[in-house]
C-alpha atoms as a PDB file:
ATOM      1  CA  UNK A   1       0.000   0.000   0.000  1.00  0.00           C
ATOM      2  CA  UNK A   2       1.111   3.763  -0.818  1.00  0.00           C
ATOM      3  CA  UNK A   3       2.523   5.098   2.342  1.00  0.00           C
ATOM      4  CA  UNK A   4       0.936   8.501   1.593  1.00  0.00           C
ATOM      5  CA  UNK A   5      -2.458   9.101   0.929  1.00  0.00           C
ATOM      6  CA  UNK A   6      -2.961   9.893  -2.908  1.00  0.00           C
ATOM      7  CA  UNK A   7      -5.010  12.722  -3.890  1.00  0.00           C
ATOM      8  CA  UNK A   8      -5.295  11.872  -7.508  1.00  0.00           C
ATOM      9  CA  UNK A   9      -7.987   9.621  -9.263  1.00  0.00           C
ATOM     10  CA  UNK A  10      -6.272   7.161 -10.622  1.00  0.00           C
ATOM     11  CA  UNK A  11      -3.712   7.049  -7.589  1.00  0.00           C
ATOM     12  CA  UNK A  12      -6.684   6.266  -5.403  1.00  0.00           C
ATOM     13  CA  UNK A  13      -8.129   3.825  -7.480  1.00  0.00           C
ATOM     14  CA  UNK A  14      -4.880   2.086  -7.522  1.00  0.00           C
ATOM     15  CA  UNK A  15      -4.848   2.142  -3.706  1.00  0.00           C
ATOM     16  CA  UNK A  16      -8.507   0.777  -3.652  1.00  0.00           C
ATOM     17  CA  UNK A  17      -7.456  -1.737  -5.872  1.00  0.00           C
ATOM     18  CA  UNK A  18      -4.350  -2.793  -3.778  1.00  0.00           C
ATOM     19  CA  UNK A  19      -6.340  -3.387  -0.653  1.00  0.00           C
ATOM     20  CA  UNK A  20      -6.492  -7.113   0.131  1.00  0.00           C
ATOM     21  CA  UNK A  21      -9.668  -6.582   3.228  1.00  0.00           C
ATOM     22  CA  UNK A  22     -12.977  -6.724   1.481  1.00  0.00           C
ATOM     23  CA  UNK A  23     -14.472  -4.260   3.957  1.00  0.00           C
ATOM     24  CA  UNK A  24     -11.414  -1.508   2.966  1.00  0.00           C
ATOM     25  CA  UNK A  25     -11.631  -2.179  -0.408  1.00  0.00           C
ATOM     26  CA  UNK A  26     -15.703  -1.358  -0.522  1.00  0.00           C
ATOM     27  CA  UNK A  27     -15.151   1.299   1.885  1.00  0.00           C
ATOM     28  CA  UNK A  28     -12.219   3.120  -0.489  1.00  0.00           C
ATOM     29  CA  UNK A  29     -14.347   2.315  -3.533  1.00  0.00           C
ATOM     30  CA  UNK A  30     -17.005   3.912  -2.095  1.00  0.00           C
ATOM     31  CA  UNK A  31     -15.457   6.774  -1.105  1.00  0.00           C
ATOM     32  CA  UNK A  32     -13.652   7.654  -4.079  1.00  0.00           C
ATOM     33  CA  UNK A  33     -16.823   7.453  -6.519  1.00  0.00           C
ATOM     34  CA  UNK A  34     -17.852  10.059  -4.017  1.00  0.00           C
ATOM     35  CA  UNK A  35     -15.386  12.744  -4.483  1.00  0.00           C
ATOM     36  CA  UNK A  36     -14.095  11.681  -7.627  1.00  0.00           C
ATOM     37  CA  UNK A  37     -15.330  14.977  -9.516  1.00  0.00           C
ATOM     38  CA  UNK A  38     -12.960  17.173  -7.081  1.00  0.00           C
ATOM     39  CA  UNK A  39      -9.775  14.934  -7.521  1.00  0.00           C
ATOM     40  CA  UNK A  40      -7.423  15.371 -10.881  1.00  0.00           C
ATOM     41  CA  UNK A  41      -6.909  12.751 -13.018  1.00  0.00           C
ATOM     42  CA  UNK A  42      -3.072  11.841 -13.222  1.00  0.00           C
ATOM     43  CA  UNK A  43      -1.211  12.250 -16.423  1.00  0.00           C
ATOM     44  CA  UNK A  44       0.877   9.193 -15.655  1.00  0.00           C
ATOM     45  CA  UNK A  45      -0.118   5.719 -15.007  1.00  0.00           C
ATOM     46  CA  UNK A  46       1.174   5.477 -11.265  1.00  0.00           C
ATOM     47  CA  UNK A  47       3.055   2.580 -10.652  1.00  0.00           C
ATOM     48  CA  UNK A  48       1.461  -0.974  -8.612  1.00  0.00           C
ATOM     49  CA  UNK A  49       3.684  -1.415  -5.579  1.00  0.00           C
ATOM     50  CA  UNK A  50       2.488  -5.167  -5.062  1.00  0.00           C
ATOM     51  CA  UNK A  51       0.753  -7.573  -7.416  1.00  0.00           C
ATOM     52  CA  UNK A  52      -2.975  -6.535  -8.498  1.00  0.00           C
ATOM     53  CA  UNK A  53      -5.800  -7.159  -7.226  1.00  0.00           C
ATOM     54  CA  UNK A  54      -5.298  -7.315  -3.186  1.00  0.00           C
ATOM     55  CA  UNK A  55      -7.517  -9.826  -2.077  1.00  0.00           C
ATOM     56  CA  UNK A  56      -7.942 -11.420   1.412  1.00  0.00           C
ATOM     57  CA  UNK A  57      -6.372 -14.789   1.109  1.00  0.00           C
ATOM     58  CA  UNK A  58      -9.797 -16.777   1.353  1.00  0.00           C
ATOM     59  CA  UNK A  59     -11.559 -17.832  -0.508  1.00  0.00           C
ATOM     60  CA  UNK A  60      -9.700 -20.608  -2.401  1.00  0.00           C
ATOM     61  CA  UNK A  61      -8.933 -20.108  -5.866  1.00  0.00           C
ATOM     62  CA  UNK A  62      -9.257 -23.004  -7.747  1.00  0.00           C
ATOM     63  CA  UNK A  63      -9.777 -24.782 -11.163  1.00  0.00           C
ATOM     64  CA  UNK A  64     -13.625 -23.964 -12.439  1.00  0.00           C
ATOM     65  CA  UNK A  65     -14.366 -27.672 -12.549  1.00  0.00           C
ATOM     66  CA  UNK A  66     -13.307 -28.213  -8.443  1.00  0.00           C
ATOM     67  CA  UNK A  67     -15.965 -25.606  -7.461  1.00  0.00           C
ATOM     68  CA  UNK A  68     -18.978 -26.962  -5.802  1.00  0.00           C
ATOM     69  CA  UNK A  69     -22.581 -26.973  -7.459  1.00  0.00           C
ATOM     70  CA  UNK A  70     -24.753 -27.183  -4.871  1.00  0.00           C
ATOM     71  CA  UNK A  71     -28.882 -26.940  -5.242  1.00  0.00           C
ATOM     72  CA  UNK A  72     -29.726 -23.662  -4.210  1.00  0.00           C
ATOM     73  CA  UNK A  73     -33.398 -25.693  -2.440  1.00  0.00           C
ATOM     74  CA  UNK A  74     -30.606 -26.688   0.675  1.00  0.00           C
ATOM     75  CA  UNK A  75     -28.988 -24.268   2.798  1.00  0.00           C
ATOM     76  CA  UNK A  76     -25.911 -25.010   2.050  1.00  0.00           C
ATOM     77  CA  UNK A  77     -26.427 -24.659  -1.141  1.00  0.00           C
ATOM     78  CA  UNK A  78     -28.085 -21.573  -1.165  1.00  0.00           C
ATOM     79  CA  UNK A  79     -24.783 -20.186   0.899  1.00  0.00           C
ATOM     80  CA  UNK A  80     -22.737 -21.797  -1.709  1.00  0.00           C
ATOM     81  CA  UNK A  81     -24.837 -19.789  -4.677  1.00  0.00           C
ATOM     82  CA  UNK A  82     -24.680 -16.423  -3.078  1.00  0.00           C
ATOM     83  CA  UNK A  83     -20.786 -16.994  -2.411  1.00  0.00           C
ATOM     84  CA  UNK A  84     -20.542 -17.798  -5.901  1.00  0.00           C
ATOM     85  CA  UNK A  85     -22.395 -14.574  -7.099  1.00  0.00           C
ATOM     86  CA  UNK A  86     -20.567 -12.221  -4.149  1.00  0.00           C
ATOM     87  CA  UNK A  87     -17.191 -13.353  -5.611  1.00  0.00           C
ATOM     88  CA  UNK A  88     -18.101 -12.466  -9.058  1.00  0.00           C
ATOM     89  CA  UNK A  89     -19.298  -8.825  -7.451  1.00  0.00           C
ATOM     90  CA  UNK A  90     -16.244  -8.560  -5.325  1.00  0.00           C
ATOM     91  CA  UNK A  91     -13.756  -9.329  -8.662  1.00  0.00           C
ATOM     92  CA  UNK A  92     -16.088  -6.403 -10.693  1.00  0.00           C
ATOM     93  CA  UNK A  93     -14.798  -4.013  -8.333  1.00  0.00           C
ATOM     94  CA  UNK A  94     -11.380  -4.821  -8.780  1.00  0.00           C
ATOM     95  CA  UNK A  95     -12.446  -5.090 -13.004  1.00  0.00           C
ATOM     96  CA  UNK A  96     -13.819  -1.986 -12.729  1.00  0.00           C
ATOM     97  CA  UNK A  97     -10.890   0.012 -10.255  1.00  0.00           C
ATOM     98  CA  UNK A  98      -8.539  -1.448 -12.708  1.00  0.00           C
ATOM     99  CA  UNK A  99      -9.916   0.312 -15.929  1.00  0.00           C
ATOM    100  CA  UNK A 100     -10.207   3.612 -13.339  1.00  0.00           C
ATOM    101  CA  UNK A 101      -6.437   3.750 -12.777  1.00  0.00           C
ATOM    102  CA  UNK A 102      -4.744   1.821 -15.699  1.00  0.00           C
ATOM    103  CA  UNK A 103      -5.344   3.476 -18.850  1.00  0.00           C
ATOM    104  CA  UNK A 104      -4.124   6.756 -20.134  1.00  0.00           C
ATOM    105  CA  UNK A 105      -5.337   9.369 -22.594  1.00  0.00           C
ATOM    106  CA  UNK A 106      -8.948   8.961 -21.696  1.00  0.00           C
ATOM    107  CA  UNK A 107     -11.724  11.130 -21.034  1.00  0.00           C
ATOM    108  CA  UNK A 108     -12.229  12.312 -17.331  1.00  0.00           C
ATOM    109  CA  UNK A 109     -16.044  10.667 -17.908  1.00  0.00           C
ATOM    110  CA  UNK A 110     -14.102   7.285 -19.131  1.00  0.00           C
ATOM    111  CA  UNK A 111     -12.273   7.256 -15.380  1.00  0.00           C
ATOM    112  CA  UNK A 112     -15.534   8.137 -13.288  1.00  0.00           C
ATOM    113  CA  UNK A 113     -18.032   6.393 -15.078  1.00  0.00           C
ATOM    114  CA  UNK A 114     -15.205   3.380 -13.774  1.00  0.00           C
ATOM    115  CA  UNK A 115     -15.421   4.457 -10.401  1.00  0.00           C
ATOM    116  CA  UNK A 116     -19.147   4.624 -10.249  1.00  0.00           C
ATOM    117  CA  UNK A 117     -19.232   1.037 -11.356  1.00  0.00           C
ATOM    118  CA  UNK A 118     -16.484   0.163  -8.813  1.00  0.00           C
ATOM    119  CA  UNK A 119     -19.102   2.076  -6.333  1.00  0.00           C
ATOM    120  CA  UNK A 120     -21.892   0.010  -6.779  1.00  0.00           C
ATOM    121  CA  UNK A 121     -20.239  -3.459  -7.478  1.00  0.00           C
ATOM    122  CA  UNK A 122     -19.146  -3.105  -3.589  1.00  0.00           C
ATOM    123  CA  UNK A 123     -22.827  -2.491  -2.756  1.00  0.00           C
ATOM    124  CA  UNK A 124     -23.581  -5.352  -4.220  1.00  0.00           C
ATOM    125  CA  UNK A 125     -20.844  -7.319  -2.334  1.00  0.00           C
ATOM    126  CA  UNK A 126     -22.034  -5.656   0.251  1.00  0.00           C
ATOM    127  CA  UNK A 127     -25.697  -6.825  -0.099  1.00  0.00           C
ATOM    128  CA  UNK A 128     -24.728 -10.564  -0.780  1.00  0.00           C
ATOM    129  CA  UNK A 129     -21.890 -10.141   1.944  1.00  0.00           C
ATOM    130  CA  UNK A 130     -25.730  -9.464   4.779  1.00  0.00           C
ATOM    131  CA  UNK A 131     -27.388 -12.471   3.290  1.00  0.00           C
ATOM    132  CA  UNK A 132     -24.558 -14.763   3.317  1.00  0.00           C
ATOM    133  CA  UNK A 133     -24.361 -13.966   7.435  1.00  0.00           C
ATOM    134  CA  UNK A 134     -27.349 -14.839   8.071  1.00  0.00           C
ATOM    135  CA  UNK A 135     -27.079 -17.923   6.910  1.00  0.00           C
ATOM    136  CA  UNK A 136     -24.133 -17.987   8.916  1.00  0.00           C
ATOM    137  CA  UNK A 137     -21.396 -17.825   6.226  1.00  0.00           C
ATOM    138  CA  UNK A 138     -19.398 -15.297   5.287  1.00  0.00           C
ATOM    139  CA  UNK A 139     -16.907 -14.604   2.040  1.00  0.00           C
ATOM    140  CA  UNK A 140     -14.395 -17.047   1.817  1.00  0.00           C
ATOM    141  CA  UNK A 141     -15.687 -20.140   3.125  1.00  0.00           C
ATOM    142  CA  UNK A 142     -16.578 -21.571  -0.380  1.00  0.00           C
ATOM    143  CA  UNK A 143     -13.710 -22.263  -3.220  1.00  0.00           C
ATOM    144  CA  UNK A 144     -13.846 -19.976  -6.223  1.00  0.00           C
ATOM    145  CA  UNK A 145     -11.994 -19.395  -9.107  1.00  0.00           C
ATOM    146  CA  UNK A 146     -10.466 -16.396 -11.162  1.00  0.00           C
ATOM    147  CA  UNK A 147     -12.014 -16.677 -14.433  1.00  0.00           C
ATOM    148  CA  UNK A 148     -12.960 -12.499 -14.726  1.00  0.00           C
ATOM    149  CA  UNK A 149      -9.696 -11.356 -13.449  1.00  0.00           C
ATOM    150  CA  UNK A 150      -7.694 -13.910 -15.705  1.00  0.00           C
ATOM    151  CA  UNK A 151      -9.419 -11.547 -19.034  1.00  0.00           C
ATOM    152  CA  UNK A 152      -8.366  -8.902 -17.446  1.00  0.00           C
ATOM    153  CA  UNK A 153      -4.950  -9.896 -17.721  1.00  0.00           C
ATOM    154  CA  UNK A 154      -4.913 -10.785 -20.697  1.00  0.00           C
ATOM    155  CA  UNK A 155      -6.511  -7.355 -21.880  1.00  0.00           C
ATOM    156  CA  UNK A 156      -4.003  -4.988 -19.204  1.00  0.00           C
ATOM    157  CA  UNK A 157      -2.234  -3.629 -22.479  1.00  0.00           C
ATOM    158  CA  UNK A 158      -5.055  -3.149 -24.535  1.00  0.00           C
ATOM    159  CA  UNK A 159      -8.171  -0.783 -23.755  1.00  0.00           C
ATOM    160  CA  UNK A 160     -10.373  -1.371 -26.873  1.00  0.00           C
ATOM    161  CA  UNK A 161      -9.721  -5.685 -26.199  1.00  0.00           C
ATOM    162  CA  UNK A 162     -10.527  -4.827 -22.774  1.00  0.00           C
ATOM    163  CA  UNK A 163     -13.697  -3.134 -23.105  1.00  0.00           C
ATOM    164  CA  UNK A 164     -14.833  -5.579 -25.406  1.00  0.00           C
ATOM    165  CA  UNK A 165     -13.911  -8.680 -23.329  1.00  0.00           C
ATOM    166  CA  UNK A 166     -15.144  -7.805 -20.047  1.00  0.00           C
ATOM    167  CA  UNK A 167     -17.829  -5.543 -19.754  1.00  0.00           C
ATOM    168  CA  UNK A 168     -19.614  -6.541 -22.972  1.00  0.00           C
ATOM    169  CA  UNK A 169     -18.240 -10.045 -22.775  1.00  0.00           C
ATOM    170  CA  UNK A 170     -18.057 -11.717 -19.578  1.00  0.00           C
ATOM    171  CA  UNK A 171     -20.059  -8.889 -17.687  1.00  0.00           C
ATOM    172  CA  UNK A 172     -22.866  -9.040 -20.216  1.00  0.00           C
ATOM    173  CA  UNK A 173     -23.534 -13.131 -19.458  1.00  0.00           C
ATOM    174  CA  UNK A 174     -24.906 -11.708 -16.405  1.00  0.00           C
ATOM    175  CA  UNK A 175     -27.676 -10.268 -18.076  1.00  0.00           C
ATOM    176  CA  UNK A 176     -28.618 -13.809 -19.398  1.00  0.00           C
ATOM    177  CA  UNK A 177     -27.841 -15.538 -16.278  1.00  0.00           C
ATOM    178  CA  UNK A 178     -29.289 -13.849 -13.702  1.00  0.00           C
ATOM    179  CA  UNK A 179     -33.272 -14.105 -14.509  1.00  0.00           C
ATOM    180  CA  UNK A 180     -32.240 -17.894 -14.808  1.00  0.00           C
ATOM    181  CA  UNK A 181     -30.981 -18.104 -11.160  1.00  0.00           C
ATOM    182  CA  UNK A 182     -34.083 -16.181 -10.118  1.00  0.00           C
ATOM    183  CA  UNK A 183     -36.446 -18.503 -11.527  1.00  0.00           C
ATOM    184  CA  UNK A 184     -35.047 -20.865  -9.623  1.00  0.00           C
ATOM    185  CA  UNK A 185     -34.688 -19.222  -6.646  1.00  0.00           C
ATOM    186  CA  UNK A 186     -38.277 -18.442  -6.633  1.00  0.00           C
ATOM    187  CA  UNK A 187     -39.436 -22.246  -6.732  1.00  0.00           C
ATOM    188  CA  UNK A 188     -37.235 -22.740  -4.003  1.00  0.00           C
ATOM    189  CA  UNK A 189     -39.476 -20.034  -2.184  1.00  0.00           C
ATOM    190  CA  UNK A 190     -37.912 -19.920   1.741  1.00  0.00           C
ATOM    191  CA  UNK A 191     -37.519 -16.519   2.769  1.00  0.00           C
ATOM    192  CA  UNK A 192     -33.716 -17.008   2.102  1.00  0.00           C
ATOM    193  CA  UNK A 193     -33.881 -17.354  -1.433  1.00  0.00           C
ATOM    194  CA  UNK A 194     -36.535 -14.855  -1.985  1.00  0.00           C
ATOM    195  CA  UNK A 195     -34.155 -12.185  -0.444  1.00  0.00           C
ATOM    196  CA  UNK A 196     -31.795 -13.975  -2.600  1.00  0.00           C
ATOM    197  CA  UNK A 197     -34.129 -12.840  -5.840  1.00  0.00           C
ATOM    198  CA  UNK A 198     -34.636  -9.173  -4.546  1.00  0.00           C
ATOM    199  CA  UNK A 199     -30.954  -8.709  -4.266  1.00  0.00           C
ATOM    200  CA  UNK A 200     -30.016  -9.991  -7.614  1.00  0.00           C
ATOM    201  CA  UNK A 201     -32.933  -7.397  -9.169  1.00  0.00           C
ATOM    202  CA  UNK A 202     -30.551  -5.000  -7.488  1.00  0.00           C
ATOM    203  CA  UNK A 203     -27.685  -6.180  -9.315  1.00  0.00           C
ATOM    204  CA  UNK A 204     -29.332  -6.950 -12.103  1.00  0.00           C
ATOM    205  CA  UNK A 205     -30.513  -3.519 -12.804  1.00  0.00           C
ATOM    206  CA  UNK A 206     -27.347  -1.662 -12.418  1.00  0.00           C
ATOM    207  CA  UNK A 207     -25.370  -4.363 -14.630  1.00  0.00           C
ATOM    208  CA  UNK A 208     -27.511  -3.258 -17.819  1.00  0.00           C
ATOM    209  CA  UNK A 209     -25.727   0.108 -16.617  1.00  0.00           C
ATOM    210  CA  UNK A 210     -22.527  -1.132 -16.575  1.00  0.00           C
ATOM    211  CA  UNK A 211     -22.265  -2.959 -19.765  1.00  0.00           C
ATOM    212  CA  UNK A 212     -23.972   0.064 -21.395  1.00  0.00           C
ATOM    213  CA  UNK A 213     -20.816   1.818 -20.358  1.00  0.00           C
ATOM    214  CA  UNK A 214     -18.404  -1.229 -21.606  1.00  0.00           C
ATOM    215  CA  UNK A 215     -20.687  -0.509 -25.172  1.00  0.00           C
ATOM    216  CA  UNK A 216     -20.450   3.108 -24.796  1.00  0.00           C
ATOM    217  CA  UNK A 217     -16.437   3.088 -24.424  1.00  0.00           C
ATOM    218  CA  UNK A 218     -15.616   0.525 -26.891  1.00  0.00           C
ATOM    219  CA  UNK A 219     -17.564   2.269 -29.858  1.00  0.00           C
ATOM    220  CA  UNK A 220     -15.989   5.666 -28.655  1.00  0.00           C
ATOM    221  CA  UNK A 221     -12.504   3.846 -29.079  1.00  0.00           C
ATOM    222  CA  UNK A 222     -13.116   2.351 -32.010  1.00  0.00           C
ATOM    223  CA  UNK A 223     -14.345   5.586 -33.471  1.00  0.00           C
ATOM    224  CA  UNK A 224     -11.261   7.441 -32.235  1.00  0.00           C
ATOM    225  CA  UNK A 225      -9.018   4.530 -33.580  1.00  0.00           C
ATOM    226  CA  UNK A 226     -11.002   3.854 -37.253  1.00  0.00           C
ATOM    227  CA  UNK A 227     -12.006   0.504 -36.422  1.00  0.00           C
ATOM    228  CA  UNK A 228     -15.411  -1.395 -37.489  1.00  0.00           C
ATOM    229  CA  UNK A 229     -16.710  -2.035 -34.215  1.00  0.00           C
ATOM    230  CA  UNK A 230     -18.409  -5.482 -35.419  1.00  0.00           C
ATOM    231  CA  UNK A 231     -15.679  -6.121 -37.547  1.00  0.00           C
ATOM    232  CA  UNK A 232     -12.982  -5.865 -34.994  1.00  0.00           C
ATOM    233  CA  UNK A 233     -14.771  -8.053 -32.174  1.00  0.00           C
ATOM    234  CA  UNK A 234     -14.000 -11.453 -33.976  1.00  0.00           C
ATOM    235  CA  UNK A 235     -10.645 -10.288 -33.989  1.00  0.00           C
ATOM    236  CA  UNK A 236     -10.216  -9.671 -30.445  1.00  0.00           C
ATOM    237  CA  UNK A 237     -12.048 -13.073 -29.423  1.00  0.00           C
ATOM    238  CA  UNK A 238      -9.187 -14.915 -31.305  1.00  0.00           C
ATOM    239  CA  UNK A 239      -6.584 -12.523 -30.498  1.00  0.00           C
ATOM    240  CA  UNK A 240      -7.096 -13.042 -26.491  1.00  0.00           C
ATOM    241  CA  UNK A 241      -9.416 -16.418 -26.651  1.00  0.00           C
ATOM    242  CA  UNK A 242     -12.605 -15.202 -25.111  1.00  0.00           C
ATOM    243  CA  UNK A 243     -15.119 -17.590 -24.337  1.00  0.00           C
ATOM    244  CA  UNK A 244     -18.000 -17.699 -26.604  1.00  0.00           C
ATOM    245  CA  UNK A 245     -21.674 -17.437 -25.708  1.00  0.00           C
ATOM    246  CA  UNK A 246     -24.901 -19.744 -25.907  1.00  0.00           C
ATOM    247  CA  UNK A 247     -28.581 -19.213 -25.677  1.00  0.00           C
ATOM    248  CA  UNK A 248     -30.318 -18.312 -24.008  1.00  0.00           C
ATOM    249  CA  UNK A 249     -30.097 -14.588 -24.527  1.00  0.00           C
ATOM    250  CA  UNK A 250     -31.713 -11.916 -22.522  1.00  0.00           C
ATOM    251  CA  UNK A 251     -32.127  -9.454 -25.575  1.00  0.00           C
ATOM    252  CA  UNK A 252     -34.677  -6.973 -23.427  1.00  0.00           C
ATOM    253  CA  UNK A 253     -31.367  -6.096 -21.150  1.00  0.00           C
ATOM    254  CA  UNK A 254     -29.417  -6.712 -23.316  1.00  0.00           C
ATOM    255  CA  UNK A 255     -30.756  -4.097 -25.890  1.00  0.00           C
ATOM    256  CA  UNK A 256     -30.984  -1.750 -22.881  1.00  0.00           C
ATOM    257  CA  UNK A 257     -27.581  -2.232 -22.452  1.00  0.00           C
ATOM    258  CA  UNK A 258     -26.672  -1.081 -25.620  1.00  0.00           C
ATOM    259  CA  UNK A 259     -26.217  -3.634 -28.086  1.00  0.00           C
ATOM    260  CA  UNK A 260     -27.223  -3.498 -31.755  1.00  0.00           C
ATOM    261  CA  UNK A 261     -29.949  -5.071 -33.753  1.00  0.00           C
ATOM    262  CA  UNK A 262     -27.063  -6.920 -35.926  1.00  0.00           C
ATOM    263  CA  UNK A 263     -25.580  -8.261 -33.057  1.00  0.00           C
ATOM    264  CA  UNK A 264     -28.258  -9.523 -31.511  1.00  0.00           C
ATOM    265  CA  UNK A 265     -29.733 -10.662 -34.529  1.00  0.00           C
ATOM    266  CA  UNK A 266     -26.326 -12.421 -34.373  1.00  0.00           C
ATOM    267  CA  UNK A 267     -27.262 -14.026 -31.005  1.00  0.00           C
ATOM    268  CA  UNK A 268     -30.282 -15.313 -32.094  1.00  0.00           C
ATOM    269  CA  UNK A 269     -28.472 -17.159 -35.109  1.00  0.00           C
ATOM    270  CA  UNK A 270     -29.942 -15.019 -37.702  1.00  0.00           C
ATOM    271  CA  UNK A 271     -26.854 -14.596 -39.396  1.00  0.00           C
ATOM    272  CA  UNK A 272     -24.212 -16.311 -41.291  1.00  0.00           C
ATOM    273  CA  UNK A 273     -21.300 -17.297 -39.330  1.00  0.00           C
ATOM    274  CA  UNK A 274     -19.176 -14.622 -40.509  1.00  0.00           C
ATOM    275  CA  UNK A 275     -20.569 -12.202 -38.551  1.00  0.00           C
ATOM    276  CA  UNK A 276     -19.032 -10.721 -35.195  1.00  0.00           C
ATOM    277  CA  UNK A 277     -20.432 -11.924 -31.794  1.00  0.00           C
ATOM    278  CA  UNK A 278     -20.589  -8.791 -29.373  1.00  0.00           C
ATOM    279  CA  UNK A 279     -21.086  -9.635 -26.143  1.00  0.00           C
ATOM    280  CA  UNK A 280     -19.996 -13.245 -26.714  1.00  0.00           C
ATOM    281  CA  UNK A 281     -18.456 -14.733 -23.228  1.00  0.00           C
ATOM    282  CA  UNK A 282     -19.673 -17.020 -20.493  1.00  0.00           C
ATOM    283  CA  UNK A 283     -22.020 -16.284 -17.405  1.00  0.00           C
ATOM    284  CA  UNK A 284     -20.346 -14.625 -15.170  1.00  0.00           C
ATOM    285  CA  UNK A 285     -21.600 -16.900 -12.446  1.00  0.00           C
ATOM    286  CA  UNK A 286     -19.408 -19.604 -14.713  1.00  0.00           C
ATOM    287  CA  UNK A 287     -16.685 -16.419 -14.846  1.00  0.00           C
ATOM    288  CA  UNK A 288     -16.352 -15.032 -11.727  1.00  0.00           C
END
């Protein structure tokens, strides 16, 4: 961690990155979507004094296949589902806090519209963090894995691939996802799990938000940098192998997130094969 405090955005958002306690890193996240307007932005790209993200050193990180699909109709497995979906919210803050303080030459809006996701991905940890206790768990005591932040990797040196491949890729499977887990959540019908459904309405609202900004960025960049928008997506899906998607498709969010009639024409298989999958990726319950 910095041993002063920073007073620039993208210093800060660094810091709130760095932070390995779950509670700090909501509670700088938080913070710094609060003031963000009155802080300057930082010419240079300040520099990570320990390896990104911080994270607390539970849960487990493990291979996708070792972690535990439980039915959500138990309590345990209920616990496990919400632990699932809380990891995936507590890796979009670091997703978004990352894109906040990495990339240069942006647009002040580019770096708080980052921080405002970063803002309310930790209330949504925060909400699934409540419901997990009372069913007396809390985050870590299920294995995960590291699915989201591995794309971001992959992506660090490239801001177009990066808005492409996780807010409009991996992010956007939670639009498809989510009513799925609801459904089932709501034939479970305990208390528990209908918490569990009010909670994810939450999230699921302000994610059509969020990839509507991973849309808004990547066609700005790809204006600014002459590309084809759904000519260049293929590319970047081979370039950094992003998953690909399958049905079903939540077009309703997904068109209020942003995405064209040609691509989702796309999703429904209307055309030829040739044509560019935007928003391809995998749930990010499967990606978290």
């Amino acid at each position: 961690m910095p041993a002063a405090e920073p007073s620039e955005l993208r210093h800060c958002a660094l810091q709130a990155l760095l932070a390995c306690d779950p509670a700090e890193k909501v509670a700088l996240a938080s913070a710094l979507h609060a003031r963000a307007a009155a802080l300057p932005i930082a010419a240079r790209a300040p520099v990570p004094p320990a390896p990104l993200p911080g994270r607390p050193a539970r849960p487990e990180l493990v291979h996708p296949a070792r972690v535990p699909r439980r039915s959500p109709a138990r309590p345990q497995g209920l616990a496990a589902l919400l632990h699932a979906i809380a990891h995936i919210e507590f890796n979009a803050i670091n997703l978004a806090l990352d894109a906040a303080w990495r990339f240069e030459g942006m647009p002040r809006a580019f770096h708080e519209d980052w921080l405002r996701v970063a803002a309310e991905e930790a209330q949504h940890f925060g909400l699934l963090q409540a419901h997990l206790a009372t069913l007396g768990h809390a985050y870590g005591d299920f294995a995960a894995h590291d699915g989201l932040w591995a794309m971001c990797e992959k992506t660090a040196g490239d801001i177009v691939a990066r808005m492409a491949l996780v807010p409009r890729t991996l992010e956007a499977r939670g639009l498809d996802a989510t009513p799925q887990i609801q459904d089932k959540l709501r034939q479970v019908g305990s208390p528990d799990a209908l918490r569990a459904v009010d909670i994810l309405e939450v999230i699921l609202r302000d994610e059509v938000g969020h990839v509507a900004i991973g849309n808004h960025w990547y066609g700005w960049l790809c204006r600014r940098e002459g590309l084809d928008p759904v000519a260049h997506y293929p590319v970047l899906v081979e370039r950094h192998a992003a998953p690909r998607l399958h049905p079903p498709f939540n077009t309703a969010a997904r068109r209020r997130a942003g995405f064209s009639e040609q691509e989702l024409a796309w999703l429904a298989g209307e055309l030829g094969e040739t044509a560019a999958p935007a928003g391809a990726g995998k749930s990010r319950l499967a990606g978290g």
